[in-house]
PDB file of N, CA and C in Angstrom:
ATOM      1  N   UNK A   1     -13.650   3.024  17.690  1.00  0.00           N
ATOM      2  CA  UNK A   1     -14.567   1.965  18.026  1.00  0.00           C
ATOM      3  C   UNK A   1     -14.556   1.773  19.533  1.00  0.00           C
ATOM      4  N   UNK A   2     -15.766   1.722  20.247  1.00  0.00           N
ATOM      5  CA  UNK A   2     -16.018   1.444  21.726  1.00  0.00           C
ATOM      6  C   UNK A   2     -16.294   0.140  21.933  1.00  0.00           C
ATOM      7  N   UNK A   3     -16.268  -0.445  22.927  1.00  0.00           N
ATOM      8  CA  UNK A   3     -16.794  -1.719  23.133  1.00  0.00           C
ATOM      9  C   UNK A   3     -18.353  -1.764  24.244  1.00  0.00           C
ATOM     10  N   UNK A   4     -19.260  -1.993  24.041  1.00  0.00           N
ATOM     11  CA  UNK A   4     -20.364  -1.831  24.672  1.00  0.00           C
ATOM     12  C   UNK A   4     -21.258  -3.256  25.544  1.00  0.00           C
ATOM     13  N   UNK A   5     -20.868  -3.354  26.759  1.00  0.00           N
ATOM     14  CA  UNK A   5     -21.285  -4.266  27.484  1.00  0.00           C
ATOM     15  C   UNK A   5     -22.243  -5.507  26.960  1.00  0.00           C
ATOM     16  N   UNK A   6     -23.494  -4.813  26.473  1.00  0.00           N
ATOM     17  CA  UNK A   6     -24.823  -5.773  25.869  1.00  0.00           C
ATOM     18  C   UNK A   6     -24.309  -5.961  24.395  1.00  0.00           C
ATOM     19  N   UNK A   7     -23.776  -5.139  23.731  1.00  0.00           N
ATOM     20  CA  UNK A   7     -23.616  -5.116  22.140  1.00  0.00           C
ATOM     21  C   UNK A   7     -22.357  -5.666  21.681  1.00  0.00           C
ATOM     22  N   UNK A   8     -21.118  -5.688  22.860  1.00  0.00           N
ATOM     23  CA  UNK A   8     -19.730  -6.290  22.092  1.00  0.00           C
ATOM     24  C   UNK A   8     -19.166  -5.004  21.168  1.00  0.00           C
ATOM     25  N   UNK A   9     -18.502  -5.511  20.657  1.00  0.00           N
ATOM     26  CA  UNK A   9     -17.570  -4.188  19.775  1.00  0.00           C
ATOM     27  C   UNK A   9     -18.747  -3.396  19.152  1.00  0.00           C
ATOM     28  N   UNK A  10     -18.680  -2.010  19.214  1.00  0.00           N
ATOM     29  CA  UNK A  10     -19.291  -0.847  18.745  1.00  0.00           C
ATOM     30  C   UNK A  10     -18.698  -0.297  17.222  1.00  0.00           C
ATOM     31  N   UNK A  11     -19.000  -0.320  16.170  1.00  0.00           N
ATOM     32  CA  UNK A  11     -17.815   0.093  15.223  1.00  0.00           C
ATOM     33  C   UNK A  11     -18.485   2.082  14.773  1.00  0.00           C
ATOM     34  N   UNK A  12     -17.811   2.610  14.261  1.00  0.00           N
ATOM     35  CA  UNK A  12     -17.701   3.395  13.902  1.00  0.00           C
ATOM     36  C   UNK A  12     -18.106   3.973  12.499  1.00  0.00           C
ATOM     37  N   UNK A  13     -19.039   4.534  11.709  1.00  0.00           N
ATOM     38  CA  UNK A  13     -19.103   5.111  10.298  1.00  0.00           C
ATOM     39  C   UNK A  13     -18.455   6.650   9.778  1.00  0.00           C
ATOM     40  N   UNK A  14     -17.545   6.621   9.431  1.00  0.00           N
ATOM     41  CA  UNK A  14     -17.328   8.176   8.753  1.00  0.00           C
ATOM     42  C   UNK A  14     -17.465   8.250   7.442  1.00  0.00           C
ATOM     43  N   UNK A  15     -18.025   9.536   7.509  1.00  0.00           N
ATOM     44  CA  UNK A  15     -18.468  10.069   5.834  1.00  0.00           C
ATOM     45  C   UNK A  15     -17.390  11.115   5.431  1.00  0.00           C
ATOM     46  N   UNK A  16     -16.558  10.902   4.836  1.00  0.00           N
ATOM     47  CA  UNK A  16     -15.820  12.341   3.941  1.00  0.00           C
ATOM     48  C   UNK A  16     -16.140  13.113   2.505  1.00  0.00           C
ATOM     49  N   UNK A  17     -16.486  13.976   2.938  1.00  0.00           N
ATOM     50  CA  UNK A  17     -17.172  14.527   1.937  1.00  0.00           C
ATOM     51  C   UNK A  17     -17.112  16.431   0.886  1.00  0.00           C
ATOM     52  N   UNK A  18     -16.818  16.259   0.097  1.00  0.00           N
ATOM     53  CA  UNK A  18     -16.093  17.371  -0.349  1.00  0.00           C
ATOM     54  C   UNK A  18     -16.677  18.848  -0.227  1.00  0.00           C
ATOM     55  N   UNK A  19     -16.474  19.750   0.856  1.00  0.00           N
ATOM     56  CA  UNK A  19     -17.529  21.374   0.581  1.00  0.00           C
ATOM     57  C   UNK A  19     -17.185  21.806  -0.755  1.00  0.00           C
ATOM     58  N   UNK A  20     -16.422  22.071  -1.483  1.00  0.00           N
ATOM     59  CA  UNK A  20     -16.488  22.813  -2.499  1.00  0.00           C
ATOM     60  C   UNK A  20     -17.224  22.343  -3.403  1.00  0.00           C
ATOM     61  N   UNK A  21     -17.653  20.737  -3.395  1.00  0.00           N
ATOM     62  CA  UNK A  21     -18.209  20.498  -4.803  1.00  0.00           C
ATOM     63  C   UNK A  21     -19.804  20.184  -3.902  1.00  0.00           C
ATOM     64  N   UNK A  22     -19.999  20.798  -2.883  1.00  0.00           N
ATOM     65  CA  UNK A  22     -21.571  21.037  -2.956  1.00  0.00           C
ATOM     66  C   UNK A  22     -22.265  19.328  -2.243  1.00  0.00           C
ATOM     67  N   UNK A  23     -20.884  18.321  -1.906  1.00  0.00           N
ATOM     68  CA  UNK A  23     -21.425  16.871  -1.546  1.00  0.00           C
ATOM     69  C   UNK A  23     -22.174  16.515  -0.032  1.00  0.00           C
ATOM     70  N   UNK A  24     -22.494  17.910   0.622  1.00  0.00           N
ATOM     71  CA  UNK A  24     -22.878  18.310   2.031  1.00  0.00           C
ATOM     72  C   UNK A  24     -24.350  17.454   2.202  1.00  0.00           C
ATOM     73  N   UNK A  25     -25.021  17.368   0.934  1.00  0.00           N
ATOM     74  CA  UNK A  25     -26.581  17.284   1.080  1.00  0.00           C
ATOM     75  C   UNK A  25     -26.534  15.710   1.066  1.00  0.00           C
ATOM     76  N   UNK A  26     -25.730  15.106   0.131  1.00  0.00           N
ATOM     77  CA  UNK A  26     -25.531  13.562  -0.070  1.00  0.00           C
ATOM     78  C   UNK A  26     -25.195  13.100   1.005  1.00  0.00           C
ATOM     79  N   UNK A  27     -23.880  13.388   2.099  1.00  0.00           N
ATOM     80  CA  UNK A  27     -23.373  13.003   3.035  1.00  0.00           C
ATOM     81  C   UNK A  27     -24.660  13.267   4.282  1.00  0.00           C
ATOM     82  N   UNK A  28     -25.142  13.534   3.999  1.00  0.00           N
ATOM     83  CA  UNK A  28     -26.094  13.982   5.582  1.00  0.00           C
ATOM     84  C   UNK A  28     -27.076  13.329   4.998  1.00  0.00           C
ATOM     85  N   UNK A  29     -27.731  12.817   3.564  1.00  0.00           N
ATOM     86  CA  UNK A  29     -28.886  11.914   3.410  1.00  0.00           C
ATOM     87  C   UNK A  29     -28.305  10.527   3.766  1.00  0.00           C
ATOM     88  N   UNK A  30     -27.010  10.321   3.675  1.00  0.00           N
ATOM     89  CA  UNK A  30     -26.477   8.831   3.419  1.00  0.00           C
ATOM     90  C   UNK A  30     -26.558   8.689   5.243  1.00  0.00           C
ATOM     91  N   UNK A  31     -25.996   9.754   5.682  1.00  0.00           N
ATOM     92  CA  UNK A  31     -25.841   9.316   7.349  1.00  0.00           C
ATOM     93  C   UNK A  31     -27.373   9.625   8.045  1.00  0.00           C
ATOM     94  N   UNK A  32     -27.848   9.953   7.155  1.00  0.00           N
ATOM     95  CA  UNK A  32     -29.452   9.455   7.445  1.00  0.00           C
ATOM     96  C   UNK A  32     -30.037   8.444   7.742  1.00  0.00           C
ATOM     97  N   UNK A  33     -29.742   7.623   6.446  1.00  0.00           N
ATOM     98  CA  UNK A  33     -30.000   6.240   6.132  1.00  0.00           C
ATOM     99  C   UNK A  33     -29.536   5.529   6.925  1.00  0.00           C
ATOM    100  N   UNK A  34     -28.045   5.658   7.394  1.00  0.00           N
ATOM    101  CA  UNK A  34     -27.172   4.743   8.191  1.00  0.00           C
ATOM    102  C   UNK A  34     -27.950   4.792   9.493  1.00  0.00           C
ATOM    103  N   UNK A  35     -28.300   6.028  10.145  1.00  0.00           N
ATOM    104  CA  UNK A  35     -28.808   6.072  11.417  1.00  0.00           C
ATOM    105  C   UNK A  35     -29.765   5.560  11.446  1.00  0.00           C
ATOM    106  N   UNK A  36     -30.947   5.317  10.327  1.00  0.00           N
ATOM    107  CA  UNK A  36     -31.590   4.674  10.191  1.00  0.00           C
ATOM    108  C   UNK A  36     -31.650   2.984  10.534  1.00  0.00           C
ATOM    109  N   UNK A  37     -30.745   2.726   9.839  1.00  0.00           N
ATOM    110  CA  UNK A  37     -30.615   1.508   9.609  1.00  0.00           C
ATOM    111  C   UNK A  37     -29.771   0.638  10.849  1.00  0.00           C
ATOM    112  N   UNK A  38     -28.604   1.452  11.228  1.00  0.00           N
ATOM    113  CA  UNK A  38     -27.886   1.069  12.284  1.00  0.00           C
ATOM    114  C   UNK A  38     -28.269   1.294  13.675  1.00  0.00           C
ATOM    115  N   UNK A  39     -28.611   2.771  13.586  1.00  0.00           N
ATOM    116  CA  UNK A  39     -29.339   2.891  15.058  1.00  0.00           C
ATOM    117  C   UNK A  39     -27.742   2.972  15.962  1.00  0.00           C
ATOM    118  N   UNK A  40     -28.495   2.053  16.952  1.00  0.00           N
ATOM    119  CA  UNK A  40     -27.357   1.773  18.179  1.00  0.00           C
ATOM    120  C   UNK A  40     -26.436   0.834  17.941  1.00  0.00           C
ATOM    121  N   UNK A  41     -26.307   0.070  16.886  1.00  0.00           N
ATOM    122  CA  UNK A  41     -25.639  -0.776  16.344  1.00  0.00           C
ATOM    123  C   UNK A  41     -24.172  -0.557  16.614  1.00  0.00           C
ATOM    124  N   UNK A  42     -24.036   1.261  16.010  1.00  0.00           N
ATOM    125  CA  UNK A  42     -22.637   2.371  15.747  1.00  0.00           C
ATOM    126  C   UNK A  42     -22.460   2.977  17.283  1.00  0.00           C
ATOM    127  N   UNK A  43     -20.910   2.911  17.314  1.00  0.00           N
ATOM    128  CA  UNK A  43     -20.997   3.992  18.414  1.00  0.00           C
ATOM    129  C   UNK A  43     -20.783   5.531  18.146  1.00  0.00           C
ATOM    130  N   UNK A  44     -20.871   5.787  16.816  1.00  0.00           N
ATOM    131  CA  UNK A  44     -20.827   6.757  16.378  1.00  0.00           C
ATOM    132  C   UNK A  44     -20.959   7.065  14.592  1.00  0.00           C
ATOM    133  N   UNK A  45     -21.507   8.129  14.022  1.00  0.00           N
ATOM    134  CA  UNK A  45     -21.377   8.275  12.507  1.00  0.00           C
ATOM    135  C   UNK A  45     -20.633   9.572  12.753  1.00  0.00           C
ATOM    136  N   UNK A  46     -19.946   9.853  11.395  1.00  0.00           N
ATOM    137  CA  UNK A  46     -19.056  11.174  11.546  1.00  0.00           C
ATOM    138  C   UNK A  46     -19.145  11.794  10.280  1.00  0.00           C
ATOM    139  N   UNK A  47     -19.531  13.521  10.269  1.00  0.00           N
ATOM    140  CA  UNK A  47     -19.190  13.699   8.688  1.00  0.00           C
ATOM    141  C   UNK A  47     -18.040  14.578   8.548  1.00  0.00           C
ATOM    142  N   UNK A  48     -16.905  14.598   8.048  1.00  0.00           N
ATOM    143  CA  UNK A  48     -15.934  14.935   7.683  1.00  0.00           C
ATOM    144  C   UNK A  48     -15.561  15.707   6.671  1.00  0.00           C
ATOM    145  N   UNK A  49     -15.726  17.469   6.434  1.00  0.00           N
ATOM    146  CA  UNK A  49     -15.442  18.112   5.430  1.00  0.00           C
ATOM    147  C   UNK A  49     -14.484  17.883   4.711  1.00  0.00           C
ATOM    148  N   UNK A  50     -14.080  17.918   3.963  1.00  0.00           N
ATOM    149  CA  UNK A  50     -13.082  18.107   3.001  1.00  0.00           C
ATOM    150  C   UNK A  50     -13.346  18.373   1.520  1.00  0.00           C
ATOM    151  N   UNK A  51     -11.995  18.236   0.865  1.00  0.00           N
ATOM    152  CA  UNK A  51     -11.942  19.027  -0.845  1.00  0.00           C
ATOM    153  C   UNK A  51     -11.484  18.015  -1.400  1.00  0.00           C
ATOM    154  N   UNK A  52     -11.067  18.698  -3.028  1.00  0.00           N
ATOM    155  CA  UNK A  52     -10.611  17.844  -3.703  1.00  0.00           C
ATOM    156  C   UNK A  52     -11.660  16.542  -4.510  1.00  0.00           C
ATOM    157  N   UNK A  53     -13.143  17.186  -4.291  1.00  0.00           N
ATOM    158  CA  UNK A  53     -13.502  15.886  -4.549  1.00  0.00           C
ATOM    159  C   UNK A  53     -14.398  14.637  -4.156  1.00  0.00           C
ATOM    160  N   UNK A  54     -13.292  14.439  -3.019  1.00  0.00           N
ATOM    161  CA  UNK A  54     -13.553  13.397  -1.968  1.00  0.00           C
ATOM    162  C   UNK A  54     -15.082  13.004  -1.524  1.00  0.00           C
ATOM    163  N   UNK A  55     -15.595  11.824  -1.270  1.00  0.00           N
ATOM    164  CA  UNK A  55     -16.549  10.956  -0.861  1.00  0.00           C
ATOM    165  C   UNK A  55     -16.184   9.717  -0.364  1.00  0.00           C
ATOM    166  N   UNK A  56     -15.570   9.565   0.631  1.00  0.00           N
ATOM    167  CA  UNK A  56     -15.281   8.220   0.946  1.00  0.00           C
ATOM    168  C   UNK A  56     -16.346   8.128   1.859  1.00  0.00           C
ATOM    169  N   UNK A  57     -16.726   6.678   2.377  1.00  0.00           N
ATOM    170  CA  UNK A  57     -17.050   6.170   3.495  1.00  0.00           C
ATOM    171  C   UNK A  57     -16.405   4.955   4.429  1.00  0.00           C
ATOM    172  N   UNK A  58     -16.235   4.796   5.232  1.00  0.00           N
ATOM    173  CA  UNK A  58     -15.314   4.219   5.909  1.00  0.00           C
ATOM    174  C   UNK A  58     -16.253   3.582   6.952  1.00  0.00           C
ATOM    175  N   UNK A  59     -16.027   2.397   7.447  1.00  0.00           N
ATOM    176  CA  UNK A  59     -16.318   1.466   8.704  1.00  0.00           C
ATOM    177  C   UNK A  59     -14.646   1.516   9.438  1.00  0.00           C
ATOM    178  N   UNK A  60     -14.796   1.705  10.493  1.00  0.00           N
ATOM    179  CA  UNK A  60     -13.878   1.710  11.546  1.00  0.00           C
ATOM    180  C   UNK A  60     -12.457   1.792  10.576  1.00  0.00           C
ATOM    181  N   UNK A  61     -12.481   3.179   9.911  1.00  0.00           N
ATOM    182  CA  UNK A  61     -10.854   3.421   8.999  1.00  0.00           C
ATOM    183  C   UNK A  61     -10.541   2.245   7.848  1.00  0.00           C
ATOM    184  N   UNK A  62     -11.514   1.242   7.712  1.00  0.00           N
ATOM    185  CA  UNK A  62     -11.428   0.872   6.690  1.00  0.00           C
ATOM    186  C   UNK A  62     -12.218   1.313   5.400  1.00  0.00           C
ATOM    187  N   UNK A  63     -12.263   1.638   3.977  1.00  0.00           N
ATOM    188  CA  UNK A  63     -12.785   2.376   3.511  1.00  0.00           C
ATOM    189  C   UNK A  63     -13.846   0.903   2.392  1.00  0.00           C
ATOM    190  N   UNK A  64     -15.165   1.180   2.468  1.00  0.00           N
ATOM    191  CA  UNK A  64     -16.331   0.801   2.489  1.00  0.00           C
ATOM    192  C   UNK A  64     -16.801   1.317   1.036  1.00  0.00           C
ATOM    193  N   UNK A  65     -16.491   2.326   0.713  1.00  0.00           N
ATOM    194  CA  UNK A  65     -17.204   3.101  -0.641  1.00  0.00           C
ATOM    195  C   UNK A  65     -16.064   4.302  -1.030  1.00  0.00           C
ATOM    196  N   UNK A  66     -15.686   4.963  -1.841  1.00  0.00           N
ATOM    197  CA  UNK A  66     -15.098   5.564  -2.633  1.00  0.00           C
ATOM    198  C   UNK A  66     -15.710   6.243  -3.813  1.00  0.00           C
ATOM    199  N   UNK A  67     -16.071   7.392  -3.965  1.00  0.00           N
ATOM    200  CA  UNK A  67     -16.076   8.067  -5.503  1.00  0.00           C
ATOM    201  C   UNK A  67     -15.278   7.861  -6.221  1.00  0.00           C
ATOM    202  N   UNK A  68     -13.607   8.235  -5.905  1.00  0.00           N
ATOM    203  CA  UNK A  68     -12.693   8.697  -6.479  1.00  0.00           C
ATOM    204  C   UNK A  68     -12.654   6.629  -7.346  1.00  0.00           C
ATOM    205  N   UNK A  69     -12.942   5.363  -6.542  1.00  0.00           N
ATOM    206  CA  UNK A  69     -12.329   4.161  -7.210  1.00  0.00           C
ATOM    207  C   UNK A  69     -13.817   3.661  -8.149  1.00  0.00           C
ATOM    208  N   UNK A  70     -15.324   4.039  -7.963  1.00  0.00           N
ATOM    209  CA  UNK A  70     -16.274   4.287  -8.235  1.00  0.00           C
ATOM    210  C   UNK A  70     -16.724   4.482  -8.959  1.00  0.00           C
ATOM    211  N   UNK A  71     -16.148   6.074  -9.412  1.00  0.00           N
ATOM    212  CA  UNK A  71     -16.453   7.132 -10.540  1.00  0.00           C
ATOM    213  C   UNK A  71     -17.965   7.609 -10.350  1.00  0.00           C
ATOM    214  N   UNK A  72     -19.036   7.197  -9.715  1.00  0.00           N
ATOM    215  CA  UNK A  72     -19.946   7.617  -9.220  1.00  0.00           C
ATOM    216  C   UNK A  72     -20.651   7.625  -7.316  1.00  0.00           C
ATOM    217  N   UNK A  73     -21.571   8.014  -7.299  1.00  0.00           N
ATOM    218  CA  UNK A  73     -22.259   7.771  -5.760  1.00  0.00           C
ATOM    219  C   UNK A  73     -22.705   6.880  -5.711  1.00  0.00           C
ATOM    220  N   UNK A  74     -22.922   6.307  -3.960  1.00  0.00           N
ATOM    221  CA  UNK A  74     -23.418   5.100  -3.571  1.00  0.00           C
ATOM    222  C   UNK A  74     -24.845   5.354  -3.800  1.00  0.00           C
ATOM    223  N   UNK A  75     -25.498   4.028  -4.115  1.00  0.00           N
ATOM    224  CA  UNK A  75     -27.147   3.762  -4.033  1.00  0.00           C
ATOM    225  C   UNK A  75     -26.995   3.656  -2.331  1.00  0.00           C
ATOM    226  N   UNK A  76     -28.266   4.008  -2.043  1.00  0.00           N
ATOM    227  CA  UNK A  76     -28.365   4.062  -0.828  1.00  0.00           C
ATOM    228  C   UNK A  76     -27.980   2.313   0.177  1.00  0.00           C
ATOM    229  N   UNK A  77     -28.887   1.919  -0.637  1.00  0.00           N
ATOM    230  CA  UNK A  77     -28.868   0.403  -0.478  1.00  0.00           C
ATOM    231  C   UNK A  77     -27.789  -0.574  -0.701  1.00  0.00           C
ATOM    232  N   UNK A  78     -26.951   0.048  -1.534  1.00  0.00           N
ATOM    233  CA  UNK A  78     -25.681  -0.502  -2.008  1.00  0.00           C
ATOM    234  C   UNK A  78     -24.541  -0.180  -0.749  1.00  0.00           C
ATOM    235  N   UNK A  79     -24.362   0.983  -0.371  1.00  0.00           N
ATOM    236  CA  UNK A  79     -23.815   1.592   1.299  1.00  0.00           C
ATOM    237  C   UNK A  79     -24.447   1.007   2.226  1.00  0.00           C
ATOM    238  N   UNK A  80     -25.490   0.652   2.399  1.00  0.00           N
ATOM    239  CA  UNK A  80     -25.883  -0.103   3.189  1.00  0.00           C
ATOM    240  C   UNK A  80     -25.911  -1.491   3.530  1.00  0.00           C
ATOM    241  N   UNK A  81     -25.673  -2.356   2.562  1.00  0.00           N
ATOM    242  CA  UNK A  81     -25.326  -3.538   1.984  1.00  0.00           C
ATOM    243  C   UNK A  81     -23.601  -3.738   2.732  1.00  0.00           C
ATOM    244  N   UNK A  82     -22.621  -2.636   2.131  1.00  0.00           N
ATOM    245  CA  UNK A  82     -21.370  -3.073   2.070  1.00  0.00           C
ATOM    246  C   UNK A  82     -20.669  -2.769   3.840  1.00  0.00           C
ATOM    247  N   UNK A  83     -21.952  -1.772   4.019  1.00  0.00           N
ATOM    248  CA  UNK A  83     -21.285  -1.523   6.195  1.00  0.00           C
ATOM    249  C   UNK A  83     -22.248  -2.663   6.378  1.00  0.00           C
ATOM    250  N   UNK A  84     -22.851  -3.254   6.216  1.00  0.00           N
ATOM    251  CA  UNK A  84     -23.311  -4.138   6.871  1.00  0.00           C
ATOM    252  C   UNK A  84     -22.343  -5.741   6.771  1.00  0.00           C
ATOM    253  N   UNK A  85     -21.932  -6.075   5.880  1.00  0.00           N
ATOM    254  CA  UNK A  85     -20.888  -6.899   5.376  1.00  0.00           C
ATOM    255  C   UNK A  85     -19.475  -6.708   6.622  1.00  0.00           C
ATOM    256  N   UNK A  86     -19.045  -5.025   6.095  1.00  0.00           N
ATOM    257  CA  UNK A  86     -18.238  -4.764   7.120  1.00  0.00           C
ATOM    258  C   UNK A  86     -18.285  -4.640   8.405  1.00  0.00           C
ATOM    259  N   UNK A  87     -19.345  -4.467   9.119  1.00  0.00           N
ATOM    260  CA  UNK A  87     -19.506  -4.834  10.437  1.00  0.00           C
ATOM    261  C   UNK A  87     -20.219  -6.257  11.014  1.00  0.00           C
ATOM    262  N   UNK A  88     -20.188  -6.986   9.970  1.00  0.00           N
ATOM    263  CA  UNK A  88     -20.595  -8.373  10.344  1.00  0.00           C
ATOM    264  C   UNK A  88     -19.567  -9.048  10.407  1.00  0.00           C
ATOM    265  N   UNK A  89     -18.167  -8.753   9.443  1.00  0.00           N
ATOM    266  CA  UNK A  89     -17.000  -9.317   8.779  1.00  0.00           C
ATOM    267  C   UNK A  89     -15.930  -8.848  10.504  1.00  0.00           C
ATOM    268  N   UNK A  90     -16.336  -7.880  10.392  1.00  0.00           N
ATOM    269  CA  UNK A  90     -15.980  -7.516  11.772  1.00  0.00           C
ATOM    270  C   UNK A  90     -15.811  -8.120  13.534  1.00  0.00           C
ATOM    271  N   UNK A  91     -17.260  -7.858  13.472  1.00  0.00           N
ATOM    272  CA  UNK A  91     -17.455  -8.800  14.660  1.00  0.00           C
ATOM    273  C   UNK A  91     -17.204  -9.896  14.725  1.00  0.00           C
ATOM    274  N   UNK A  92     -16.932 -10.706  14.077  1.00  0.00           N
ATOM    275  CA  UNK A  92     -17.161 -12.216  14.086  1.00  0.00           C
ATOM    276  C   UNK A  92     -15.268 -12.304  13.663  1.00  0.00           C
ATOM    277  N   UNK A  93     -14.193 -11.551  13.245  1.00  0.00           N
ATOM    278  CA  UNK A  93     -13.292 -11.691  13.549  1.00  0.00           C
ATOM    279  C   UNK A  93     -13.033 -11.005  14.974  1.00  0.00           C
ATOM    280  N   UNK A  94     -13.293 -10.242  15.387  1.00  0.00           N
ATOM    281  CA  UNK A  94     -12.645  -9.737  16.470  1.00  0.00           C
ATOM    282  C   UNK A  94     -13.386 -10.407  17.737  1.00  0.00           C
ATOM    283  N   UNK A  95     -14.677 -11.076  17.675  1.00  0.00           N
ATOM    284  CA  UNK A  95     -15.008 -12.477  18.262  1.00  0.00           C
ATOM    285  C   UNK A  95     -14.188 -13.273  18.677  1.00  0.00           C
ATOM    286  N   UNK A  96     -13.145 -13.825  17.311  1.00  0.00           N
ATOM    287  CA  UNK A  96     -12.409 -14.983  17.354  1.00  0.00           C
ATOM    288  C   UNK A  96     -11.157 -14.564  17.733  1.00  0.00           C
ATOM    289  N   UNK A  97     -10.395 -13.637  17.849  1.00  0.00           N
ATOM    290  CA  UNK A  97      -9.388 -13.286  18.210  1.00  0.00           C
ATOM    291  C   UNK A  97      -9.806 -13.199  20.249  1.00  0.00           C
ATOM    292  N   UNK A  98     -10.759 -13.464  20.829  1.00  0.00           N
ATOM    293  CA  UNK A  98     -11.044 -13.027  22.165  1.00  0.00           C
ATOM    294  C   UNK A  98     -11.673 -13.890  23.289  1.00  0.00           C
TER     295      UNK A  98
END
């Protein structure tokens, strides 16, 4: 996470997402959406190969969405809903700590 003069804390989105099971196309529509939606908001989105599975999404290392606790994929709107929560929940503590 950066801190950005006009914007205040910058937070971060990473996508982890499994190559073997083919989750490449989901993770790059979802960080679609996010860029969409967030814009300059993020100081960054990230997609993160991995196995086993895996689909997490994460706001600044906190984890936001999960397959594995889930058992299915995010609605688009539903990921979008819960980083928005988390970067509102965000700012407004690290506001008050400053």
């Amino acid at each position: 996470m950066r801190r950005c003069p006009s914007l205040g804390i910058v937070p971060e989105v990473v996508i982890h997402y499994c190559v073997p099971c083919r989750y490449q196309f989901k993770a790059i529509q979802d960080a679609d959406a996010i860029l969409k939606e967030f814009g300059e908001e993020l100081s960054g989105l990230r997609l993160v190969p991995g196995a086993h599975g895996v689909y997490d999404v994460e706001v600044d290392g906190t984890l936001v969405f999960s397959l594995d606790k889930a058992m299915r994929f995010p609605e688009t709107p539903e990921l979008i809903r819960k980083i928005r929560a988390k970067i509102g929940a965000t700012t407004k503590a690290r506001r008050r700590k400053a």
